[in-house]
PDB file of N, CA and C in Angstrom:
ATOM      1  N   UNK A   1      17.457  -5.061  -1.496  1.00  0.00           N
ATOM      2  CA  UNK A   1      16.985  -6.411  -1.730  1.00  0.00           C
ATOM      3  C   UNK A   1      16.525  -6.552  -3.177  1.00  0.00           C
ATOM      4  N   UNK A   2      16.944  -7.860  -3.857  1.00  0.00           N
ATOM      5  CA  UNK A   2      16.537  -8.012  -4.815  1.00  0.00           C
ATOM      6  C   UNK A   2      14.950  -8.481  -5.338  1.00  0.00           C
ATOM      7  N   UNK A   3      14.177  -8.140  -6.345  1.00  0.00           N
ATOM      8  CA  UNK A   3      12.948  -8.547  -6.232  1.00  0.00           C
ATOM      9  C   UNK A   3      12.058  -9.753  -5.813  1.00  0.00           C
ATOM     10  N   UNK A   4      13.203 -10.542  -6.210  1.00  0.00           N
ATOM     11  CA  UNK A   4      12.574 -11.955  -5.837  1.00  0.00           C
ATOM     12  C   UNK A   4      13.045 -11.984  -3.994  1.00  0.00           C
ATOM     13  N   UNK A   5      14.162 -11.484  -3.489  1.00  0.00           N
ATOM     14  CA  UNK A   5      13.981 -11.811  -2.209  1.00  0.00           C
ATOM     15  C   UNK A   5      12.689 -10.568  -1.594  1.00  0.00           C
ATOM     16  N   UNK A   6      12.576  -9.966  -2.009  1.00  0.00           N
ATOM     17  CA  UNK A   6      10.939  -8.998  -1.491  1.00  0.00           C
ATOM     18  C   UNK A   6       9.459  -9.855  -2.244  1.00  0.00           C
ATOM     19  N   UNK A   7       9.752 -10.388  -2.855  1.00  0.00           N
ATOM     20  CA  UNK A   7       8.802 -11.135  -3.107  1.00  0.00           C
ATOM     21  C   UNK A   7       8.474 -12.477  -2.496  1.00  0.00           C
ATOM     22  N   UNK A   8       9.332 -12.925  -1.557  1.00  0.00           N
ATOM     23  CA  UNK A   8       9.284 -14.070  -0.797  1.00  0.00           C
ATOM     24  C   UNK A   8       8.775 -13.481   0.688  1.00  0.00           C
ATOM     25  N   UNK A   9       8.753 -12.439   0.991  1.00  0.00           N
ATOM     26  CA  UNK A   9       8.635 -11.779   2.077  1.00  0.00           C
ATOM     27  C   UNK A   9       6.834 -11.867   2.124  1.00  0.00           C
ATOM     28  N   UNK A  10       6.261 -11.751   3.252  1.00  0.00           N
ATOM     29  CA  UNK A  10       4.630 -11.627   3.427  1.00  0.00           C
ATOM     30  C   UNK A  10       4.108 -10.320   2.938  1.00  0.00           C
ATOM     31  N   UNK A  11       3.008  -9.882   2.708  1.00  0.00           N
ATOM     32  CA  UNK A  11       2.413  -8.707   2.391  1.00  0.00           C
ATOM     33  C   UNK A  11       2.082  -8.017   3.225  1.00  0.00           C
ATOM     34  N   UNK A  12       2.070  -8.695   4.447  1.00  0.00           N
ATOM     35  CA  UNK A  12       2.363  -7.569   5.825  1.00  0.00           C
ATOM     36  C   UNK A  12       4.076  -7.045   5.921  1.00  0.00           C
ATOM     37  N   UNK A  13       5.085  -7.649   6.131  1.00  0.00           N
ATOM     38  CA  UNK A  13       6.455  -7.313   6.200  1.00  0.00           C
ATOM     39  C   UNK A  13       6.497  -6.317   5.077  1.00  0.00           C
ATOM     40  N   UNK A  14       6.218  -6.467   3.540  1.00  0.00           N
ATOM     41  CA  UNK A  14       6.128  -5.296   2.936  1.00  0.00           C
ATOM     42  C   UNK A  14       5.169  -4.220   3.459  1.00  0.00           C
ATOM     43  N   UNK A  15       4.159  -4.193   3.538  1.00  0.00           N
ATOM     44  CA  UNK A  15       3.494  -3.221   3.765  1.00  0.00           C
ATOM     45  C   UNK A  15       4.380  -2.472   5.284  1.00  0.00           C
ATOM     46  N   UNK A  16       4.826  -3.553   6.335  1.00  0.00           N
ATOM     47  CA  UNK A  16       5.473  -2.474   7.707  1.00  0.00           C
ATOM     48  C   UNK A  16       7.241  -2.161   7.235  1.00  0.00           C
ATOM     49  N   UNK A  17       7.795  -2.532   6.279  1.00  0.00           N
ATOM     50  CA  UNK A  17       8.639  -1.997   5.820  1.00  0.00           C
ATOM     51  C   UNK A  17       8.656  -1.163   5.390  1.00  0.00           C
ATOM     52  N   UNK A  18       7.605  -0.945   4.301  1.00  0.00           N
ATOM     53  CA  UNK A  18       7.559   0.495   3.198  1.00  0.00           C
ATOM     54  C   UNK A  18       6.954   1.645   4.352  1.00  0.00           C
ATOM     55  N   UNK A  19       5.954   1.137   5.150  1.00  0.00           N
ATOM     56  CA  UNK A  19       5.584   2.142   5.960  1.00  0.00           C
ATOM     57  C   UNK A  19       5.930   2.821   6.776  1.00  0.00           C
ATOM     58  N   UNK A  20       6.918   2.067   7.433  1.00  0.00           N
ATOM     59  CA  UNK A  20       8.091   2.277   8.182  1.00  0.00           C
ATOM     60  C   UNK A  20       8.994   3.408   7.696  1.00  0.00           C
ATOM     61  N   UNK A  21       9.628   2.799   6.638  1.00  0.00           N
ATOM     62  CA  UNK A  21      10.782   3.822   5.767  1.00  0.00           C
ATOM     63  C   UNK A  21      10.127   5.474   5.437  1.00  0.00           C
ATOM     64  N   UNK A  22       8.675   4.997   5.090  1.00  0.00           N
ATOM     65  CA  UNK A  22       7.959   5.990   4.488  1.00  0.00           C
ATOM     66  C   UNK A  22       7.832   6.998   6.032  1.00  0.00           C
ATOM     67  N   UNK A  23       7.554   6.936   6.937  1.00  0.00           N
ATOM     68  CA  UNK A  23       7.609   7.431   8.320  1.00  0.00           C
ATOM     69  C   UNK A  23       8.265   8.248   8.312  1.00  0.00           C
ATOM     70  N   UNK A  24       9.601   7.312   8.325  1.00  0.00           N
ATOM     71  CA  UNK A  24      10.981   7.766   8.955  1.00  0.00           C
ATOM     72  C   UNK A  24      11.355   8.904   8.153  1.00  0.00           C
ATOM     73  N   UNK A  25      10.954   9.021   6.627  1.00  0.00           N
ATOM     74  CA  UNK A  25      11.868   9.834   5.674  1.00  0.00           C
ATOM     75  C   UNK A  25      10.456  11.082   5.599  1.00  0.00           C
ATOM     76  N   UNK A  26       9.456  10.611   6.063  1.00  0.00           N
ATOM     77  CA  UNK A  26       8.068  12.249   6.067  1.00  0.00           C
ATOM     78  C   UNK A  26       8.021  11.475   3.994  1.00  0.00           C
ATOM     79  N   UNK A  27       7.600  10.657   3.608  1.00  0.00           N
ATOM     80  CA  UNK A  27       7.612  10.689   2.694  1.00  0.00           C
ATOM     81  C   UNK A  27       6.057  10.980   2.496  1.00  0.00           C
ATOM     82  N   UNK A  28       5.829  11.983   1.804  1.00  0.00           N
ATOM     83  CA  UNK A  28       4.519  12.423   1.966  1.00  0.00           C
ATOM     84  C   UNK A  28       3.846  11.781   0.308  1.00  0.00           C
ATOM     85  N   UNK A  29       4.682  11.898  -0.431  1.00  0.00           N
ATOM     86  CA  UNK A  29       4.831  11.519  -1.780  1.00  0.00           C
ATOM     87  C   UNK A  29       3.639   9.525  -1.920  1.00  0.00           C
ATOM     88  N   UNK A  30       4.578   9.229  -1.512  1.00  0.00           N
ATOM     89  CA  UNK A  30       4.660   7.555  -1.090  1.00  0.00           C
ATOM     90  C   UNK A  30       2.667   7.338  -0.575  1.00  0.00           C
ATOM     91  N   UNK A  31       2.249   8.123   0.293  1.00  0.00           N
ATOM     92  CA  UNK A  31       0.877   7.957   0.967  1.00  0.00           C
ATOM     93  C   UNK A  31       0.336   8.440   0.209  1.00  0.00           C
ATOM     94  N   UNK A  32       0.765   9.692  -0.417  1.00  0.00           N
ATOM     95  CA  UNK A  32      -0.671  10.201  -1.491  1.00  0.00           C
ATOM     96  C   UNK A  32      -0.442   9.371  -2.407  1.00  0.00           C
ATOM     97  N   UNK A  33       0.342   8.692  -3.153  1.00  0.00           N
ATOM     98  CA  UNK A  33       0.494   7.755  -4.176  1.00  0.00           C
ATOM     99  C   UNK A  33      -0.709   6.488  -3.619  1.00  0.00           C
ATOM    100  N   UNK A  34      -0.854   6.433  -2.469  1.00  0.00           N
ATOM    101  CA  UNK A  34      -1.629   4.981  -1.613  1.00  0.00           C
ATOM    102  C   UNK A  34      -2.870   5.334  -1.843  1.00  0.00           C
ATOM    103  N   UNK A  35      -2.873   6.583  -1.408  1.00  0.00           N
ATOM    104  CA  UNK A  35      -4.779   7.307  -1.402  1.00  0.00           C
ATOM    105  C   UNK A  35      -5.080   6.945  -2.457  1.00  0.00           C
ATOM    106  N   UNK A  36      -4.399   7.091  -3.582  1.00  0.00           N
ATOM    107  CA  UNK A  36      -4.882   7.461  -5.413  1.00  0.00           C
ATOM    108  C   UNK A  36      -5.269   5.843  -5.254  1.00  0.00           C
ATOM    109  N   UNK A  37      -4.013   4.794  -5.135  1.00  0.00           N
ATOM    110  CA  UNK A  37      -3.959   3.221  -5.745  1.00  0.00           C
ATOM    111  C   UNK A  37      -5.548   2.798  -4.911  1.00  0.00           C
ATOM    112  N   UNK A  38      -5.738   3.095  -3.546  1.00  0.00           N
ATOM    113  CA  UNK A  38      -6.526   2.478  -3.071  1.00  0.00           C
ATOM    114  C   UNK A  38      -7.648   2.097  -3.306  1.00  0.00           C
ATOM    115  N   UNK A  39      -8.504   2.962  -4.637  1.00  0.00           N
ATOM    116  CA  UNK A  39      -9.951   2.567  -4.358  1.00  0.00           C
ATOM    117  C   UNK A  39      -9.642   0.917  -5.925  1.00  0.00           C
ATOM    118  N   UNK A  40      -8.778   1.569  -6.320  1.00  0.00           N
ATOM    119  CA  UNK A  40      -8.168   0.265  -7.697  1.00  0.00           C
ATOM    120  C   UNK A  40      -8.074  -1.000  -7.283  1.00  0.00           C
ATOM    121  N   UNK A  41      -7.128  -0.976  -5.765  1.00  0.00           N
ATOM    122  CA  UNK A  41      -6.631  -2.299  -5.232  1.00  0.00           C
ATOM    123  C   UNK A  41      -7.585  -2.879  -4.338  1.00  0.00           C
ATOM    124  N   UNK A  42      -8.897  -2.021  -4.243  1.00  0.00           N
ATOM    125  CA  UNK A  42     -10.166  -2.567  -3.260  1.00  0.00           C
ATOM    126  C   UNK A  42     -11.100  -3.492  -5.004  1.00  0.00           C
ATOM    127  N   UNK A  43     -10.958  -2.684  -5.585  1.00  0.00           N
ATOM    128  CA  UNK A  43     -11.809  -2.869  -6.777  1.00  0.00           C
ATOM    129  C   UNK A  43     -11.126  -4.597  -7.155  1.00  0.00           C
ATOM    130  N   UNK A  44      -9.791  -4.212  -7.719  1.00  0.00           N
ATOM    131  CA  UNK A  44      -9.147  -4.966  -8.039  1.00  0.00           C
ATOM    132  C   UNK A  44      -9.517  -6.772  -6.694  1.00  0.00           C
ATOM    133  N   UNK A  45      -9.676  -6.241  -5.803  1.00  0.00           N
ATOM    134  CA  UNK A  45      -9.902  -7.406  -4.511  1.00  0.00           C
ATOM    135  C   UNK A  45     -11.375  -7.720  -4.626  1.00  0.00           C
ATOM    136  N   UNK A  46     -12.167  -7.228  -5.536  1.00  0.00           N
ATOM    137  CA  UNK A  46     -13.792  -7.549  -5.872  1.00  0.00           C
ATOM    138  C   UNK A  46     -14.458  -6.639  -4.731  1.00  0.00           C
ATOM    139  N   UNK A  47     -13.472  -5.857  -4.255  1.00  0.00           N
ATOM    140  CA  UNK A  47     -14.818  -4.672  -3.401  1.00  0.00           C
ATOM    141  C   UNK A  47     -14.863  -3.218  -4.055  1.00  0.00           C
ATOM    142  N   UNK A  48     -15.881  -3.783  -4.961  1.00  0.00           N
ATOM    143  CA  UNK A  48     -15.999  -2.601  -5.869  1.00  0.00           C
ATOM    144  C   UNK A  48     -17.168  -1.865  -5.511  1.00  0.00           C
ATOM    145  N   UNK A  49     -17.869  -2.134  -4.055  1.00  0.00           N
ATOM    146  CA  UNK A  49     -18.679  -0.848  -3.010  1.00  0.00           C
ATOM    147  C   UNK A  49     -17.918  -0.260  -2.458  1.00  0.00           C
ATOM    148  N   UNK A  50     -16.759  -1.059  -2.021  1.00  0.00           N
ATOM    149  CA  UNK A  50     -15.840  -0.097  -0.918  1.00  0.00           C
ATOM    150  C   UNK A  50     -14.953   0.928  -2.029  1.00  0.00           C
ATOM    151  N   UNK A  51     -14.411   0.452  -3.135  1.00  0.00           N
ATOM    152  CA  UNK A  51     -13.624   1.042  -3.779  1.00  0.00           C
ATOM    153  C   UNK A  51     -14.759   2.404  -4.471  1.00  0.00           C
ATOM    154  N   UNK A  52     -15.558   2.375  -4.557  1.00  0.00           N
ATOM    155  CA  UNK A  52     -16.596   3.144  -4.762  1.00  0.00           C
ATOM    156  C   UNK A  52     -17.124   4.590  -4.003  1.00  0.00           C
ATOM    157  N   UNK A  53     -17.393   3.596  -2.381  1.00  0.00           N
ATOM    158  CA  UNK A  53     -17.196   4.570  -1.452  1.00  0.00           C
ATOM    159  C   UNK A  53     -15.961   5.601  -1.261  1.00  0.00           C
ATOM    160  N   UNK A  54     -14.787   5.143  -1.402  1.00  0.00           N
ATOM    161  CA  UNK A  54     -13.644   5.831  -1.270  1.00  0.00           C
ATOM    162  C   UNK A  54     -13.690   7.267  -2.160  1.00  0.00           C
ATOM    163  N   UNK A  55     -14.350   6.853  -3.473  1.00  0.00           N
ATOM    164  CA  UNK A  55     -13.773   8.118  -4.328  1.00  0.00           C
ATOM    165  C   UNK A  55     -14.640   8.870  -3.656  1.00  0.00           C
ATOM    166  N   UNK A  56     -16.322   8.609  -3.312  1.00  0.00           N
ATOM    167  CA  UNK A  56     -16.999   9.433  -2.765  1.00  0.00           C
ATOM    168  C   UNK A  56     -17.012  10.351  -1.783  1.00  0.00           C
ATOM    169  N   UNK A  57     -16.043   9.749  -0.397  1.00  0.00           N
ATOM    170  CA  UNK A  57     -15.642  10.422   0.556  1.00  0.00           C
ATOM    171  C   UNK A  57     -14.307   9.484   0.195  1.00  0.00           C
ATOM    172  N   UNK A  58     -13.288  10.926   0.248  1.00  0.00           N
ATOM    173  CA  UNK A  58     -11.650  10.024   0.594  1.00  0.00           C
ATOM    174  C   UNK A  58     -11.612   9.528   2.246  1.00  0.00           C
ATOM    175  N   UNK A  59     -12.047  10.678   2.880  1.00  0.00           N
ATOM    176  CA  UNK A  59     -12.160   9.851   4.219  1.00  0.00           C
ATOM    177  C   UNK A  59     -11.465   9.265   4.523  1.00  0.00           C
ATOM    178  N   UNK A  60     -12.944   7.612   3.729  1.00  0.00           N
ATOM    179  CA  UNK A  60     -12.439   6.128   4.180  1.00  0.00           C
ATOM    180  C   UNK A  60     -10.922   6.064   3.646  1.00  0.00           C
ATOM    181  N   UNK A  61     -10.910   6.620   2.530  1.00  0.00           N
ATOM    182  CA  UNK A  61      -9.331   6.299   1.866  1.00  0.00           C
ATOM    183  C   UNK A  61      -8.303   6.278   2.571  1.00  0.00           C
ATOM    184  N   UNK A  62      -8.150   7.749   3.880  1.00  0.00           N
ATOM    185  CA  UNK A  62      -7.436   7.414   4.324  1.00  0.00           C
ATOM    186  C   UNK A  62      -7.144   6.521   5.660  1.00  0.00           C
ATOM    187  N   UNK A  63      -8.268   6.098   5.860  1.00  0.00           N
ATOM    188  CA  UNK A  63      -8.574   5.324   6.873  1.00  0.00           C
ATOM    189  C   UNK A  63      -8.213   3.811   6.488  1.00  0.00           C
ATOM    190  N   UNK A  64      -8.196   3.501   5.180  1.00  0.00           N
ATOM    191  CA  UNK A  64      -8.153   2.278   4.150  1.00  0.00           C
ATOM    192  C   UNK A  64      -6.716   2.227   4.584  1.00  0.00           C
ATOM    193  N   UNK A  65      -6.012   3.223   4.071  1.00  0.00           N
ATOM    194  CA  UNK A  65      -4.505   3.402   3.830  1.00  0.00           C
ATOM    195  C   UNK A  65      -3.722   2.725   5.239  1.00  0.00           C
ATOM    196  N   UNK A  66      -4.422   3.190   6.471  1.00  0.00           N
ATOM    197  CA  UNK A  66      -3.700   3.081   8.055  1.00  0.00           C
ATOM    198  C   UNK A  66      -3.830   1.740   8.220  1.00  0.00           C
ATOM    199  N   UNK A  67      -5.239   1.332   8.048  1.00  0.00           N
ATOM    200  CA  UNK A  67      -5.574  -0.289   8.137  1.00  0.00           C
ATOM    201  C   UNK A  67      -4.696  -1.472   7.565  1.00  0.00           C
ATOM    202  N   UNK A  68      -4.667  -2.640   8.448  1.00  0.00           N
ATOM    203  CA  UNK A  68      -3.766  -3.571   7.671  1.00  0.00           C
ATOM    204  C   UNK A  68      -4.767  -4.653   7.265  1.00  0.00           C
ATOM    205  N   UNK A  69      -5.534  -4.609   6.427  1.00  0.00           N
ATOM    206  CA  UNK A  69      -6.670  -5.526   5.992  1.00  0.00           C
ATOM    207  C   UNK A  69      -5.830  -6.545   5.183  1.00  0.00           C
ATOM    208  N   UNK A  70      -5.541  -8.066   5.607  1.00  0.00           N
ATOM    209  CA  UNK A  70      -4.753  -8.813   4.561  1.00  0.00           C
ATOM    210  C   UNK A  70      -5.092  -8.615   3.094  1.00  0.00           C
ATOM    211  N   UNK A  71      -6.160  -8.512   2.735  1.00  0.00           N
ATOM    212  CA  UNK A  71      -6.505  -8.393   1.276  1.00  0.00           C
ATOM    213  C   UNK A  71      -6.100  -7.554   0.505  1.00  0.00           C
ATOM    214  N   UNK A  72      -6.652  -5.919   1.453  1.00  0.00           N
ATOM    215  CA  UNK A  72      -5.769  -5.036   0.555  1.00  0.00           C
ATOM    216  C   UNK A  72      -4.279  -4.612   1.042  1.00  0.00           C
ATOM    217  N   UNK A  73      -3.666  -5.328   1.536  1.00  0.00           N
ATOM    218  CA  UNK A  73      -2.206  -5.517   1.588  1.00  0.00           C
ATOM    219  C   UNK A  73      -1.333  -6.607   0.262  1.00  0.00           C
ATOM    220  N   UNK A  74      -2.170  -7.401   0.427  1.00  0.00           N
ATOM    221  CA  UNK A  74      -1.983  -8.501  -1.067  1.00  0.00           C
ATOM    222  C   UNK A  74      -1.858  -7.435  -2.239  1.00  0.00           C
ATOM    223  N   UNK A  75      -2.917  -6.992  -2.440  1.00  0.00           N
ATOM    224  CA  UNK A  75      -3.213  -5.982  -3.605  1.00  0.00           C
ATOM    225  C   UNK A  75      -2.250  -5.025  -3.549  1.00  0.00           C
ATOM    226  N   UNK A  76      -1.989  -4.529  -2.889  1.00  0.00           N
ATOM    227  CA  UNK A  76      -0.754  -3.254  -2.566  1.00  0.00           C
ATOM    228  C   UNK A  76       0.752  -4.083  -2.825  1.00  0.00           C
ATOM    229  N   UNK A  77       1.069  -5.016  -2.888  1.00  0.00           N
ATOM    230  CA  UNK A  77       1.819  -6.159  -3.281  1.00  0.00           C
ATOM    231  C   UNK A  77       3.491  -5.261  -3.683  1.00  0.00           C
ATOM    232  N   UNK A  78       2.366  -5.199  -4.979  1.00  0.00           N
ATOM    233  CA  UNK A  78       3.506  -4.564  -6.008  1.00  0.00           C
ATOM    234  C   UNK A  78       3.671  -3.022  -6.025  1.00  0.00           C
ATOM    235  N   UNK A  79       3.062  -2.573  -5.203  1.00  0.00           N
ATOM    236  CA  UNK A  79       3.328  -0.763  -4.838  1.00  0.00           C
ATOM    237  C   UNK A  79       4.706  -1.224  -3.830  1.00  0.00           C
ATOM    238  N   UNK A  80       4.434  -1.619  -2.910  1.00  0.00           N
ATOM    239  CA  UNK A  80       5.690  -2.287  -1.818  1.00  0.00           C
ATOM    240  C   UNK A  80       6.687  -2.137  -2.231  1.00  0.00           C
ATOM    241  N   UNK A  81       6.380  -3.214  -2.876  1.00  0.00           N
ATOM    242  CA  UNK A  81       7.966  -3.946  -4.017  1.00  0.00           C
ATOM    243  C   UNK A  81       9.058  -2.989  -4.288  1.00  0.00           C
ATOM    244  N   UNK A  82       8.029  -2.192  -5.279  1.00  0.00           N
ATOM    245  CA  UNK A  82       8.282  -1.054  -6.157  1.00  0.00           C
ATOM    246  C   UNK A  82       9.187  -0.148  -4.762  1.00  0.00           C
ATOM    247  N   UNK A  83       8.281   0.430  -4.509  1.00  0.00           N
ATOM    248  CA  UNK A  83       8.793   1.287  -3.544  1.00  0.00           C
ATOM    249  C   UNK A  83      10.309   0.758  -2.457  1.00  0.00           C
ATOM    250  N   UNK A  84      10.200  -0.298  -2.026  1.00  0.00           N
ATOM    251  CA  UNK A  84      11.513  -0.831  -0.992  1.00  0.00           C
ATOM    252  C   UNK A  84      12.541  -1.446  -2.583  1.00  0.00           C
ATOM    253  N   UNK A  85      12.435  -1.117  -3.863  1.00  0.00           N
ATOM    254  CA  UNK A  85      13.466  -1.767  -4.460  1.00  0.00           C
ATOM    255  C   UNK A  85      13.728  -0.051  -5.230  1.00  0.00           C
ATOM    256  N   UNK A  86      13.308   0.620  -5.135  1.00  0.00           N
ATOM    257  CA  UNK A  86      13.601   2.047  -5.065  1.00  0.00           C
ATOM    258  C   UNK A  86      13.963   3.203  -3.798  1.00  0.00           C
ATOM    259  N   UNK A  87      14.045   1.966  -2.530  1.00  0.00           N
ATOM    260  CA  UNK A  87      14.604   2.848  -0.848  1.00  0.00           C
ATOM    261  C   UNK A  87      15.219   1.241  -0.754  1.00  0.00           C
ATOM    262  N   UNK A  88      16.372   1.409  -1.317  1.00  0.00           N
ATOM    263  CA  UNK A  88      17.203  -0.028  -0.298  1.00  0.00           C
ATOM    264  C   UNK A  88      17.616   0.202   0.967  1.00  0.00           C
ATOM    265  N   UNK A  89      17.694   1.756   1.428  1.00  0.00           N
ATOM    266  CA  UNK A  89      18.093   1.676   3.065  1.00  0.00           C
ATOM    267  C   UNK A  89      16.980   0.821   3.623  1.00  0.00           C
ATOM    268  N   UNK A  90      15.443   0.737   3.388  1.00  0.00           N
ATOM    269  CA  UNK A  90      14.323   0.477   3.986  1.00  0.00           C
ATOM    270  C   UNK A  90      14.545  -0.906   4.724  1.00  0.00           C
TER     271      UNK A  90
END
């Protein structure tokens, strides 16, 4: 898919696409890349306690990561993108 048609798509459909693909292929790569973005794209969403908490205990991070919180799915936007315009089987 081309960017603009993944960009018309919701930030949930990206997020269960990439997650999906990411599943299917054991992409282990893809989630630790999520752990790292996550406490940025909480920050970046003005939760800069939660993004805070994260570095402190990853934990939550990866608990952040499983969750489909609309907000930080918005924020994860362009990790998506990126990722399903670099796996076109996805």
């Amino acid at each position: 898919m081309t960017f603009e048609e993944l960009d018309r798509l919701s930030s949930k459909e990206l997020h269960d696409r990439a997650f999906r693909h990411a599943e299917r292929h054991l992409n282990v790569k893809f989630f630790w890349d999520l752990l790292q973005l996550l406490p940025v794209a909480e920050a970046a969403e003005g939760n800069v306690a939660q993004a805070e908490g994260d570095i402190l205990h990853p934990r939550h991070e990866v608990l952040d990561a499983v969750r489909q919180d609309p907000a930080l799915m918005d924020a994860m936007r362009p990790v998506y993108i990126d990722y399903l315009q670099k796996h076109p089987d996805a």
